[in-house]
Protein backbone atom coordinates (compact mmCIF):
# COMPACT_ATOMS: atom_id res chain seq x y z
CA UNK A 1 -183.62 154.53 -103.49
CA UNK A 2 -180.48 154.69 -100.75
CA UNK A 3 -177.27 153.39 -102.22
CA UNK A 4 -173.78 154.80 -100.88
CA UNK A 5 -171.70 157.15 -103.33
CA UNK A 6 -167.72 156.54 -104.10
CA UNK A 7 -166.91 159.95 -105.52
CA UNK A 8 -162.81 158.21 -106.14
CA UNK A 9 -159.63 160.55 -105.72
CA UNK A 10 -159.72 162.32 -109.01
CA UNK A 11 -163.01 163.81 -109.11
CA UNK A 12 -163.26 165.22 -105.47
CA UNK A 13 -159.92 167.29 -105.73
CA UNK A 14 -159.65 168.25 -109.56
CA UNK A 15 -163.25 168.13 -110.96
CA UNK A 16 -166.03 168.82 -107.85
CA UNK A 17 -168.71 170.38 -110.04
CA UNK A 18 -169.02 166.63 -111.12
CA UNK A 19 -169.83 165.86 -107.62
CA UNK A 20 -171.99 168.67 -107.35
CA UNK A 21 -173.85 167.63 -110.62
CA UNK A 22 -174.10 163.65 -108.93
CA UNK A 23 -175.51 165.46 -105.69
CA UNK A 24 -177.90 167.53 -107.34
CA UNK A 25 -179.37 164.68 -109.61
CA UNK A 26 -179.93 162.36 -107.31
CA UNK A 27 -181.40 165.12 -105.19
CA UNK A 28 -183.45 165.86 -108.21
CA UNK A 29 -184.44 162.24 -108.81
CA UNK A 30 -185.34 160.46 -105.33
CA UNK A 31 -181.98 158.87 -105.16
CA UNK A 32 -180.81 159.09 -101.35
CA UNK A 33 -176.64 159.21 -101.57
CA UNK A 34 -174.90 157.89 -98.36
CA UNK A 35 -171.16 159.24 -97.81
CA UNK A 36 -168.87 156.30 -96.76
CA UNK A 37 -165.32 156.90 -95.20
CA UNK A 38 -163.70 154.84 -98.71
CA UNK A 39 -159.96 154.68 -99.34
CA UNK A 40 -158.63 155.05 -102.79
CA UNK A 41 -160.24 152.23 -104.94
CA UNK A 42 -157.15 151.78 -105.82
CA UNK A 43 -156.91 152.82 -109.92
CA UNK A 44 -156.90 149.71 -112.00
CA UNK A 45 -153.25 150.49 -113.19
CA UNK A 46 -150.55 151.27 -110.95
CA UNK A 47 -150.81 149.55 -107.77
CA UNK A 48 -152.37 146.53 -109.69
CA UNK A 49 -149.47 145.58 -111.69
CA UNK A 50 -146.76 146.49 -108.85
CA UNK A 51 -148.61 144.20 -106.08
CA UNK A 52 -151.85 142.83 -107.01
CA UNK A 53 -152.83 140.83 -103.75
CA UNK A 54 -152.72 144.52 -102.17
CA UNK A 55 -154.76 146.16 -104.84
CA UNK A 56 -157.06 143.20 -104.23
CA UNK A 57 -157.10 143.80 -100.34
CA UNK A 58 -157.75 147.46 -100.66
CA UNK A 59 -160.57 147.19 -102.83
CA UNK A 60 -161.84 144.47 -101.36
CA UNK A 61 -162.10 146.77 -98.12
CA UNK A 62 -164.48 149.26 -99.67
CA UNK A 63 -166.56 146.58 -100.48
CA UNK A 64 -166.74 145.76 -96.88
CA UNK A 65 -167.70 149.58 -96.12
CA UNK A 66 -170.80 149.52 -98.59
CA UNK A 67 -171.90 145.73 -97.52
CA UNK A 68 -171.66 147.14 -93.61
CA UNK A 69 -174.52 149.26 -94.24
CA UNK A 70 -176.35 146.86 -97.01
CA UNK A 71 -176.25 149.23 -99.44
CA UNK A 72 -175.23 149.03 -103.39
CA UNK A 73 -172.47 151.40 -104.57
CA UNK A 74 -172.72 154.31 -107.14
CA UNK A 75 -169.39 155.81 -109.13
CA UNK A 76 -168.88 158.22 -111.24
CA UNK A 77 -165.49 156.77 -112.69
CA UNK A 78 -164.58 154.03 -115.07
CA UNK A 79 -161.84 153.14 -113.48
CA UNK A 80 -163.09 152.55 -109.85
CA UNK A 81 -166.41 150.80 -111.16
CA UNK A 82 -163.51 148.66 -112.98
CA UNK A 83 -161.65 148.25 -109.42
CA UNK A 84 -164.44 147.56 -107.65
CA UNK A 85 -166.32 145.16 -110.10
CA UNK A 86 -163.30 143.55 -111.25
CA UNK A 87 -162.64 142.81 -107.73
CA UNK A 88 -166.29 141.35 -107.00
CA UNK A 89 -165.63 139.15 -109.77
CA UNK A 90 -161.97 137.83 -108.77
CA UNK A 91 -163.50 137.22 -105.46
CA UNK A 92 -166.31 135.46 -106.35
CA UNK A 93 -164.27 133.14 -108.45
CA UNK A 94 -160.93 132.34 -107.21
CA UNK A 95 -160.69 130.56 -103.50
CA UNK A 96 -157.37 131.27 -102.90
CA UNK A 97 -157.72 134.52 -103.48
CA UNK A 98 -160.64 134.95 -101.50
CA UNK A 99 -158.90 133.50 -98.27
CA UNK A 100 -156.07 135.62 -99.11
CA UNK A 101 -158.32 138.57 -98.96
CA UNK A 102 -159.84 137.31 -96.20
CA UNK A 103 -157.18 136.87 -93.79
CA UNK A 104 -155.80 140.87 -95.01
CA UNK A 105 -159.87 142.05 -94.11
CA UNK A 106 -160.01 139.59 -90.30
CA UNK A 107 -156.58 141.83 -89.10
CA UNK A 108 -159.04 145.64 -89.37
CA UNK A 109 -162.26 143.15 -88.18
CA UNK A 110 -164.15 142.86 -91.15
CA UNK A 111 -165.23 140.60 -93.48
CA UNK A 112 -165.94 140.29 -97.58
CA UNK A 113 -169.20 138.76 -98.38
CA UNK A 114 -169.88 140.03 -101.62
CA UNK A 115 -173.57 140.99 -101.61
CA UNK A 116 -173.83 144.76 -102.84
CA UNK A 117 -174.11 145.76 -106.42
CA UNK A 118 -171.70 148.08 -108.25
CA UNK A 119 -173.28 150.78 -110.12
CA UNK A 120 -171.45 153.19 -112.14
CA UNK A 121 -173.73 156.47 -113.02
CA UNK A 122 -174.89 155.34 -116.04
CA UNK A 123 -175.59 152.26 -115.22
CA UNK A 124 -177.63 153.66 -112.39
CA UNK A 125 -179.46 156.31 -114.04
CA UNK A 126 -180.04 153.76 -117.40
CA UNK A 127 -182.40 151.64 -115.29
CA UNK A 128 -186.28 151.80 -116.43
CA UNK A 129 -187.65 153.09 -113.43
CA UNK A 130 -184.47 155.85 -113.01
CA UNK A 131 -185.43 157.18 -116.76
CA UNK A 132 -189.16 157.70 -116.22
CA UNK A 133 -188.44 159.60 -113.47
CA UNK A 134 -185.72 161.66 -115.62
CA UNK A 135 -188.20 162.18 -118.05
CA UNK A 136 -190.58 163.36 -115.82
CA UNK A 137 -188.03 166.02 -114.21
CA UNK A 138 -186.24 167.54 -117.62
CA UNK A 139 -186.86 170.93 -116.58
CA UNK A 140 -184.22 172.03 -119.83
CA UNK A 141 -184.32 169.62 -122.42
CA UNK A 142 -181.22 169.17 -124.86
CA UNK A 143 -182.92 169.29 -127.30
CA UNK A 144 -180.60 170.04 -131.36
CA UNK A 145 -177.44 168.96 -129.04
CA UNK A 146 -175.67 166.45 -131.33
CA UNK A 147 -173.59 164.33 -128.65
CA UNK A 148 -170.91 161.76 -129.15
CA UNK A 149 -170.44 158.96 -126.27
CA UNK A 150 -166.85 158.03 -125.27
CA UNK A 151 -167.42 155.52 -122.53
CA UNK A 152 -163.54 154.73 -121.98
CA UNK A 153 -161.99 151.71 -122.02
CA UNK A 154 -162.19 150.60 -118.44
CA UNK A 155 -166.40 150.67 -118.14
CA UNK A 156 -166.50 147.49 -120.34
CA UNK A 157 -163.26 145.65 -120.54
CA UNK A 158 -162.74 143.36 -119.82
CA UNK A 159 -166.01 141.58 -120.60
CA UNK A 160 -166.04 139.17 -118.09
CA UNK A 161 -166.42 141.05 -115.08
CA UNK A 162 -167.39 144.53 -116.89
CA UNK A 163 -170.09 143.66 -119.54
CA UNK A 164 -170.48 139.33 -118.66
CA UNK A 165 -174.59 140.42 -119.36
CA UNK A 166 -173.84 141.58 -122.73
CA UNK A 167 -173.89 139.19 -126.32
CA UNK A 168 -172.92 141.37 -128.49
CA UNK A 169 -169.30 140.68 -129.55
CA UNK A 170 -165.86 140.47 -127.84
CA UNK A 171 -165.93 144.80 -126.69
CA UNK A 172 -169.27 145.41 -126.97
CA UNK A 173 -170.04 149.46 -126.36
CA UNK A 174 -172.47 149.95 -123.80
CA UNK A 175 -175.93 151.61 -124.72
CA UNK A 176 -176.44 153.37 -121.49
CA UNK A 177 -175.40 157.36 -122.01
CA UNK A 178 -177.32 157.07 -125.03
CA UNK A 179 -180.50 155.37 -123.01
CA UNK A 180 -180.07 158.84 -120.58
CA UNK A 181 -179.19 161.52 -123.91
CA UNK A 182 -181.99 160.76 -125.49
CA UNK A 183 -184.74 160.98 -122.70
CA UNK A 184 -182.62 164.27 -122.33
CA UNK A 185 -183.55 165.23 -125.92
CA UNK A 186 -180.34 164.96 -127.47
CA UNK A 187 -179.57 163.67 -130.95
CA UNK A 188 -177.10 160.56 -130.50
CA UNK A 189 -174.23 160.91 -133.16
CA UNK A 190 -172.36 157.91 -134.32
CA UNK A 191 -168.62 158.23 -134.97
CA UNK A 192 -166.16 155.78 -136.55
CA UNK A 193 -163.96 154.11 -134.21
CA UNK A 194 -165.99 154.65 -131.11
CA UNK A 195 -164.38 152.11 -129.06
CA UNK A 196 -161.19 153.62 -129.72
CA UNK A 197 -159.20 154.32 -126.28
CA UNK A 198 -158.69 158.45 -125.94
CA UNK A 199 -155.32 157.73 -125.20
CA UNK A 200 -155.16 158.69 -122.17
CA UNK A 201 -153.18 155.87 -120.43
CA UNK A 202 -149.67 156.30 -122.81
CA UNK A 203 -149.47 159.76 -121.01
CA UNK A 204 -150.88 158.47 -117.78
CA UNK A 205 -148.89 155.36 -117.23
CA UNK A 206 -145.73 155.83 -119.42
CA UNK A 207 -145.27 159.37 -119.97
CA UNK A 208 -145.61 159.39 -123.59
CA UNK A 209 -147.50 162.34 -124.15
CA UNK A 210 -147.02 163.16 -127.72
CA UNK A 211 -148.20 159.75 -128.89
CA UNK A 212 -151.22 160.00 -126.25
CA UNK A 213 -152.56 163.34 -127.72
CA UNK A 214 -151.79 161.98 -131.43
CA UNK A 215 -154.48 159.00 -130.27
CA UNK A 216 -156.81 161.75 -129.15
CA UNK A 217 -156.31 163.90 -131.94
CA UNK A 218 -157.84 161.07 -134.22
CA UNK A 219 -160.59 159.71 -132.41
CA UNK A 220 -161.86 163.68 -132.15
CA UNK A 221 -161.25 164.19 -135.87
CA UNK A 222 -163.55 161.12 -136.37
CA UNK A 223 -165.89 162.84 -133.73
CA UNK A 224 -165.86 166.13 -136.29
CA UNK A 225 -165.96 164.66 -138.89
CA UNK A 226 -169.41 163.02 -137.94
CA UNK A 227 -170.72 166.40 -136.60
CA UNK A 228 -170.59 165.41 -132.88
CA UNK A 229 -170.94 169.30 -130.83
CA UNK A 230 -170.68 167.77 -127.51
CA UNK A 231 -168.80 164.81 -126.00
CA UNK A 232 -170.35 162.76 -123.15
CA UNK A 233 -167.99 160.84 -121.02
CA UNK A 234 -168.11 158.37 -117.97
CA UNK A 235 -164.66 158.83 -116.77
CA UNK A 236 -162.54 162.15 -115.50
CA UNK A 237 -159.45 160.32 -117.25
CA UNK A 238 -160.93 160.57 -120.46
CA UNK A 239 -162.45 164.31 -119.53
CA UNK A 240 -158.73 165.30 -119.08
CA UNK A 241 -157.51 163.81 -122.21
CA UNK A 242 -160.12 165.25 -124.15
CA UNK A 243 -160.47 168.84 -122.40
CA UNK A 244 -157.33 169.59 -121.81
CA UNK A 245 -156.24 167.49 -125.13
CA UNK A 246 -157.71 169.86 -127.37
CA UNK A 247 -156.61 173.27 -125.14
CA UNK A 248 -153.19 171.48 -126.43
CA UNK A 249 -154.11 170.32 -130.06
CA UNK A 250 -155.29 174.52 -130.39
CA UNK A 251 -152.01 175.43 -129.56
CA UNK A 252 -150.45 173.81 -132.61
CA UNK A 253 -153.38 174.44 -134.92
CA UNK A 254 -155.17 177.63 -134.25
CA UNK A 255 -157.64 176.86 -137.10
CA UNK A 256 -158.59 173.36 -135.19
CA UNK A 257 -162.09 173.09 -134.01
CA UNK A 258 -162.83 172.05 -130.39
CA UNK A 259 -165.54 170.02 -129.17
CA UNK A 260 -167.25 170.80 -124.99
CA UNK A 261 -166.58 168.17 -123.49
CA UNK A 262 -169.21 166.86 -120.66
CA UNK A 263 -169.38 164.20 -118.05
CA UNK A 264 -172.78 162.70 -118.06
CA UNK A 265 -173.60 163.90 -114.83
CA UNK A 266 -172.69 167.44 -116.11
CA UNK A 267 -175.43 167.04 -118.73
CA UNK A 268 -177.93 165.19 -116.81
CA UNK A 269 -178.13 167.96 -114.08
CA UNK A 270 -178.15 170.81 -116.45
CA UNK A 271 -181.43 169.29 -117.70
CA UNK A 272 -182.83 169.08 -114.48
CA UNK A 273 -181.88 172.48 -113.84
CA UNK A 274 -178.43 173.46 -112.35
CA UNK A 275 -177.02 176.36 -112.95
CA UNK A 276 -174.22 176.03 -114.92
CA UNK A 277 -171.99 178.12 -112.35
CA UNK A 278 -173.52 175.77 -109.77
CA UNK A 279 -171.41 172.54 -111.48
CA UNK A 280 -169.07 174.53 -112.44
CA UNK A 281 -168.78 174.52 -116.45
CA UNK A 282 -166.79 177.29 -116.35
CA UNK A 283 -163.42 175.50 -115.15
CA UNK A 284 -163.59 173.81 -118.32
CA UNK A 285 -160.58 174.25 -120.57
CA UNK A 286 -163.07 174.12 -123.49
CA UNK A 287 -165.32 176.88 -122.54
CA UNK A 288 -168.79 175.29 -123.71
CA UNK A 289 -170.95 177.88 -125.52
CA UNK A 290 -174.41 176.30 -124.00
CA UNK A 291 -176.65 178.38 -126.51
CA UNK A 292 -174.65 177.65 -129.90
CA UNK A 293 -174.16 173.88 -128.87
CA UNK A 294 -177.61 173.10 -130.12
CA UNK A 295 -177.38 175.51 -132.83
């Protein structure tokens, strides 16, 4: 499998072992990753509600980069498979925004056609074909790791153009990290109020930081109180939030327990192998204790 990669802004600069992990999974797995020169997706707030014909254009021109070399696209963020898809979608429904986009594209000599697929990780690595060859390469299985999924709010909403495959209510949660956990070894643990946002955009997009970590601080009480010992995420938004949420929540309540938090691609290329100082687990700000995890 070839398919090109969008690593986004955020992970590149703040979080590169997650990059690492990506590399050295697909590595691990067959799965050939081709670097494109992408802008910024743009995010799906911001620039969207200030001028949404531009957020429109820009996206639409990293679709152009991926369909150039007819290849599908693989991300390892929420909020630039939202982007991206969201985009696809809008395109592939609404003429005058199409021609709109088109005219922007004809002035840099390009030209949206809207043939590529838009993968985020899990999505990828959920596929039949991607999990028997994960199964065959689990080299250290997770196995007694009780995990909690937080896919974040932007992988499935909204439905239409994030989950249109899906029947199973208005918000349906996705199935995939559990698909991948569990060919991992891990035990899937169900929480109340999984589809609960982590809060993240109150601090992000208003500045309102007390009531974002009070949102956080309840959705990872529901996570305790379930007996989740890892957290598996989809989104470096939501690994902020909940990472550096609890190095916060600590602060106020020493006697608070904190939960490792993990991007998926973290956990999928620790299984196949990588050294933990190789995707770097150690610039976590909750230190994950590997052995006692599955304990």
């Amino acid at each position: 499998m070839k398919i090109s990669i969008f690593t986004g802004c955020v992970i590149p600069i703040k979080y590169p072992g997650m990059e690492v992990a990506m590399r050295y999974l697909a590595q691990k797995l067959g799965i050939e990753l081709v670097d494109v020169k992408f802008g910024c997706c743009p995010a799906p707030t911001g620039l969207k509600i200030v001028h949404f014909d531009a957020w429109l254009a820009l996206a639409a021109r990293n679709l152009c980069l991926t369909e150039e070399k007819g290849l599908d696209v693989v991300t390892l963020c929420a909020g630039c498979t939202n982007t991206l898809r969201e985009t696809n979608h809008i395109l592939a429904q609404d003429e005058k925004k199409r021609l709109f986009v088109h005219g922007m594209l004809e002035r840099l000599g390009k030209r949206y056609q809207g043939n590529m697929h838009i993968f985020h990780l899990p999505d990828l690595l959920s596929q039949e074909q991607i999990l028997d060859r994960l199964e065959r390469s689990v080299v250290r299985p997770l196995s007694g790791w009780k995990v909690g999924t937080h896919y974040g709010c932007h992988y499935y909403r909204p439905a239409g153009s994030m989950n249109h495959d899906s029947s199973n209510g208005r918000y349906p949660l996705p199935e995939t990290m559990e698909l991948i956990l569990e060919v991992l070894g891990a035990q899937i643990v169900e929480y109340n109020r999984q589809d609960m946002c982590c809060g993240a955009a109150l601090s992000i997009n208003a500045g309102r930081n007390e009531e974002s970590l009070k949102i956080a601080a309840e959705k990872l009480d529901w996570m305790n109180e379930a007996g989740v010992r890892a957290i598996s995420v989809a989104c470096p938004a939501c690994f902020t939030q909940f990472d550096t949420g609890q190095l916060l929540l600590s602060r106020k309540d020493r006697n608070r327990r904190v939960i490792p938090v993990f991007h998926i691609a973290e956990l999928v290329a620790y299984a196949l192998g990588a050294d933990p100082e190789l995707i770097n687990l150690r610039a976590h700000k909750v230190k994950p204790d590997l052995e006692l995890i599955a304990v």
